[in-house]
Each structure stands twice: as structure tokens, then as C-alpha cells.
Protein backbone atom coordinates (compact mmCIF):
# COMPACT_ATOMS: atom_id res chain seq x y z
CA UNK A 1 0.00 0.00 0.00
CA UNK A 2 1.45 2.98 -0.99
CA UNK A 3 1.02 6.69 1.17
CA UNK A 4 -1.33 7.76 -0.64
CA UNK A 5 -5.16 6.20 -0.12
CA UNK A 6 -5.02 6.62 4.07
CA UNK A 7 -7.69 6.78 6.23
CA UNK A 8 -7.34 10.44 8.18
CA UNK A 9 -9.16 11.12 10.96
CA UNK A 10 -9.20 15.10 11.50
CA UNK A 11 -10.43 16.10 15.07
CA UNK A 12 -10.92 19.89 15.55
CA UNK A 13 -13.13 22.35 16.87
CA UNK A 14 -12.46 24.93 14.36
CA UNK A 15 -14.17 24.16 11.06
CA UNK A 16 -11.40 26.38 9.81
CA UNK A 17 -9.01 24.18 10.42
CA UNK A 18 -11.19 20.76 9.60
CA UNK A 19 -12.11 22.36 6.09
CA UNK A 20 -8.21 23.27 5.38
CA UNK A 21 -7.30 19.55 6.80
CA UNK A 22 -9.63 17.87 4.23
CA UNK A 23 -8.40 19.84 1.35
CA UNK A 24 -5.10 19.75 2.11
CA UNK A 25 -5.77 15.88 2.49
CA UNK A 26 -7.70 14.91 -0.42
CA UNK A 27 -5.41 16.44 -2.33
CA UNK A 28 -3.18 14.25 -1.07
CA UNK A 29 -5.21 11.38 -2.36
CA UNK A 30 -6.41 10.47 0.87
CA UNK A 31 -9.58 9.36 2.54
CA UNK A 32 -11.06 12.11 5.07
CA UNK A 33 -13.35 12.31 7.57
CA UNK A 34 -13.92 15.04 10.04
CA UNK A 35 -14.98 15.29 13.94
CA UNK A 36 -15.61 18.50 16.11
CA UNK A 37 -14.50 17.61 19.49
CA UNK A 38 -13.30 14.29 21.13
CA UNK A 39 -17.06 12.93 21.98
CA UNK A 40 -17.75 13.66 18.12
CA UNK A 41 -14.34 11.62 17.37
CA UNK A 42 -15.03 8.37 19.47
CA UNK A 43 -18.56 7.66 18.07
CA UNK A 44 -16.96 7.96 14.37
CA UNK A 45 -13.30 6.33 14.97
CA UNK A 46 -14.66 2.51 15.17
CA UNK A 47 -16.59 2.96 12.06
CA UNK A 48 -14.01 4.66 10.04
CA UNK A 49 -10.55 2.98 11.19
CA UNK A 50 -8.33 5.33 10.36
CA UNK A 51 -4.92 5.11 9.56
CA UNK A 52 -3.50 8.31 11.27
CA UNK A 53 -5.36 10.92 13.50
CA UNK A 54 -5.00 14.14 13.72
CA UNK A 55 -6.25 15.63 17.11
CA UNK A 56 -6.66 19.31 18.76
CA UNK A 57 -5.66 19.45 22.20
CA UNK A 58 -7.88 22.55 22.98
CA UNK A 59 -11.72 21.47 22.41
CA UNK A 60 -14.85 21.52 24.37
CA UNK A 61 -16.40 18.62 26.39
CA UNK A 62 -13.32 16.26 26.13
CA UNK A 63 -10.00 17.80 25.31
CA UNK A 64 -7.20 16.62 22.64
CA UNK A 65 -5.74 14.65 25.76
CA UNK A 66 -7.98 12.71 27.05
CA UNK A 67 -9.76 12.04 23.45
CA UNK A 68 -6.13 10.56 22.40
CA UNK A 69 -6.01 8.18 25.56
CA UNK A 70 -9.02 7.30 25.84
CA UNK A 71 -8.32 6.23 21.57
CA UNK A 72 -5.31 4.27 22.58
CA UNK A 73 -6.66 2.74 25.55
CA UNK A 74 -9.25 0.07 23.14
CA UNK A 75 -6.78 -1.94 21.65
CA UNK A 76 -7.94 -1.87 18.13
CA UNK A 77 -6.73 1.77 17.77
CA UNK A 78 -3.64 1.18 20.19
CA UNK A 79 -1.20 1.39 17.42
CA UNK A 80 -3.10 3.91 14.89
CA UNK A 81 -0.70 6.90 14.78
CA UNK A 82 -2.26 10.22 16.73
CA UNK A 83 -0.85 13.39 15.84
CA UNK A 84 -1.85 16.49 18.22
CA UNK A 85 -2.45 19.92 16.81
CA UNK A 86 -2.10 23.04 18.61
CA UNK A 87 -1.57 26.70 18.00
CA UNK A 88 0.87 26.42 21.31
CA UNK A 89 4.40 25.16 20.41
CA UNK A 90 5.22 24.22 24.08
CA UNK A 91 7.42 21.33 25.58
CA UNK A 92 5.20 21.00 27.93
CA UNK A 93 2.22 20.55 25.58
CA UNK A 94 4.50 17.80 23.10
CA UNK A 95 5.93 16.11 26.38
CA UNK A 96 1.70 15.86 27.68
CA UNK A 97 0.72 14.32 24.69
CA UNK A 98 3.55 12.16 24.30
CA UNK A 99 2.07 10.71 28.13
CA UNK A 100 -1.12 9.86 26.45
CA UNK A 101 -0.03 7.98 23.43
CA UNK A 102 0.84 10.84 20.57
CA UNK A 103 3.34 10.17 18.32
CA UNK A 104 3.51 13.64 16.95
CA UNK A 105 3.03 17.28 17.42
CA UNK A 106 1.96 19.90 14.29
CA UNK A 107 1.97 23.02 15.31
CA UNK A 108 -1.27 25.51 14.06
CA UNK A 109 -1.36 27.39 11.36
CA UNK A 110 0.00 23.93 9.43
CA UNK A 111 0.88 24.38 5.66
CA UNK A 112 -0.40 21.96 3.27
CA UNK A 113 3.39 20.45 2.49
CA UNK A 114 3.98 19.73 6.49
CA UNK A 115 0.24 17.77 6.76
CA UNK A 116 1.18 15.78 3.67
CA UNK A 117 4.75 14.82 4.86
CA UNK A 118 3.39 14.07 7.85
CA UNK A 119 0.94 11.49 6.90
CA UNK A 120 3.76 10.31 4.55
CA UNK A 121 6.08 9.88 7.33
CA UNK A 122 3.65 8.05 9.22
CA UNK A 123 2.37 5.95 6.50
CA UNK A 124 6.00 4.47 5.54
CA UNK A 125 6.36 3.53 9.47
CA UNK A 126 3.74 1.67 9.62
CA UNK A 127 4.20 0.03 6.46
CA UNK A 128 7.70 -1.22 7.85
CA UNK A 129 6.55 -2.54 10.64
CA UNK A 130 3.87 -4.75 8.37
């Protein structure tokens, strides 16, 4: 399976940010659906399967946090990649989501190249370890 053709899960509160996700994404050639906030996320994730997620840590009801453990806690989606997003670029922030089960950090405003490369980068991982 090549990069292209992956399953993306974008989590956001901003439709802003979902809507430039899902461009950015299916432009990429890849499969996209969108949630709102964490509670939004967890009825959609067991349908979908995704192959990555992308996750806000700042969102009402049930933060980026606690949305990405509570993801990696069901062991079906223990090894799906989660990337958090935030507009913060703190170590404090990467080293907290890190705790929960992240593998990644993308800072806010993302560019279109650094969404790609990261699903690219995650996408050959888990291809090698197939």
C-alpha cells in the first residue's frame, strides 16, 4: 500500500481548520473524515478505522488529551498513529501528549506540504513494521 489512499481522521473544533485539513488531504489522495471535538471523534473512529489521527488538544467537552487516551486505551486503535495539533508550540504541551499515546506534534497554522509529509512519514512507518 502505498502513502497515498489513508484513512485520516481530523479532530478539531475549528471548522477552519477541519475544512483546510480535508483539502489539504484529499489532495493528497487520501480518505477524510472530520470530527468537532473528542465525543464527536469516538462515536466515528470505530466505524471509520483510520490510519492516522490528527487531534486538537484545545476542544470543548473532552479535550485533545484525554480524546487521544481514551483512543489508545481500546486496543484496536492502540497502534493507529495520533498526531496532536495546537496553536501552542510548548514542551510542555508535546511532552503531555507524548504521556497519552501521541506520536507527533503539528503546530497551528500547518501548511499543506507539512500535513502531507506528515501522513507520509507516518504511512511508511507503519508500512515497515507490516
Amino acid at each position: 500500500m502505498s502513502t497515498s489512499g489513508y484513512k485520516v481522521l481530523v479532530i478539531d473544533d475549528s471548522n477552519t481548520i477541519r475544512r483546510s485539513a480535508e483539502i489539504f488531504l484529499k489532495q493528497g489522495g487520501h480518505e477524510v473524515l472530520l470530527a468537532e471535538d473528542g465525543f464527536d471523534a469516538l462515536a466515528k473512529v470505530n466505524d471509520f478505522q483510520p490510519h492516522l489521527i490528527f487531534c486538537d488538544i484545545l476542544m470543548p467537552r473532552l479535550d485533545g488529551y484525554q480524546t487521544c487516551a481514551i483512543i489508545k486505551r481500546n486496543a484496536k486503535f492502540a497502534s493507529v498513529p495520533v498526531v496532536m495539533l495546537s496553536s501552542k508550540d510548548g514542551v510542555f504541551d508535546k511532552a503531555r501528549g507524548r504521556m497519552v499515546g501521541s506520536q507527533d506534534y503539528l503546530t497551528k497554522p500547518f501548511t499543506k506540504d507539512q500535513l502531507l509529509q506528515t501522513v507520509k512519514q507516518f504511512g511508511a512507518a507503519q508500512e515497515g513494521s507490516k
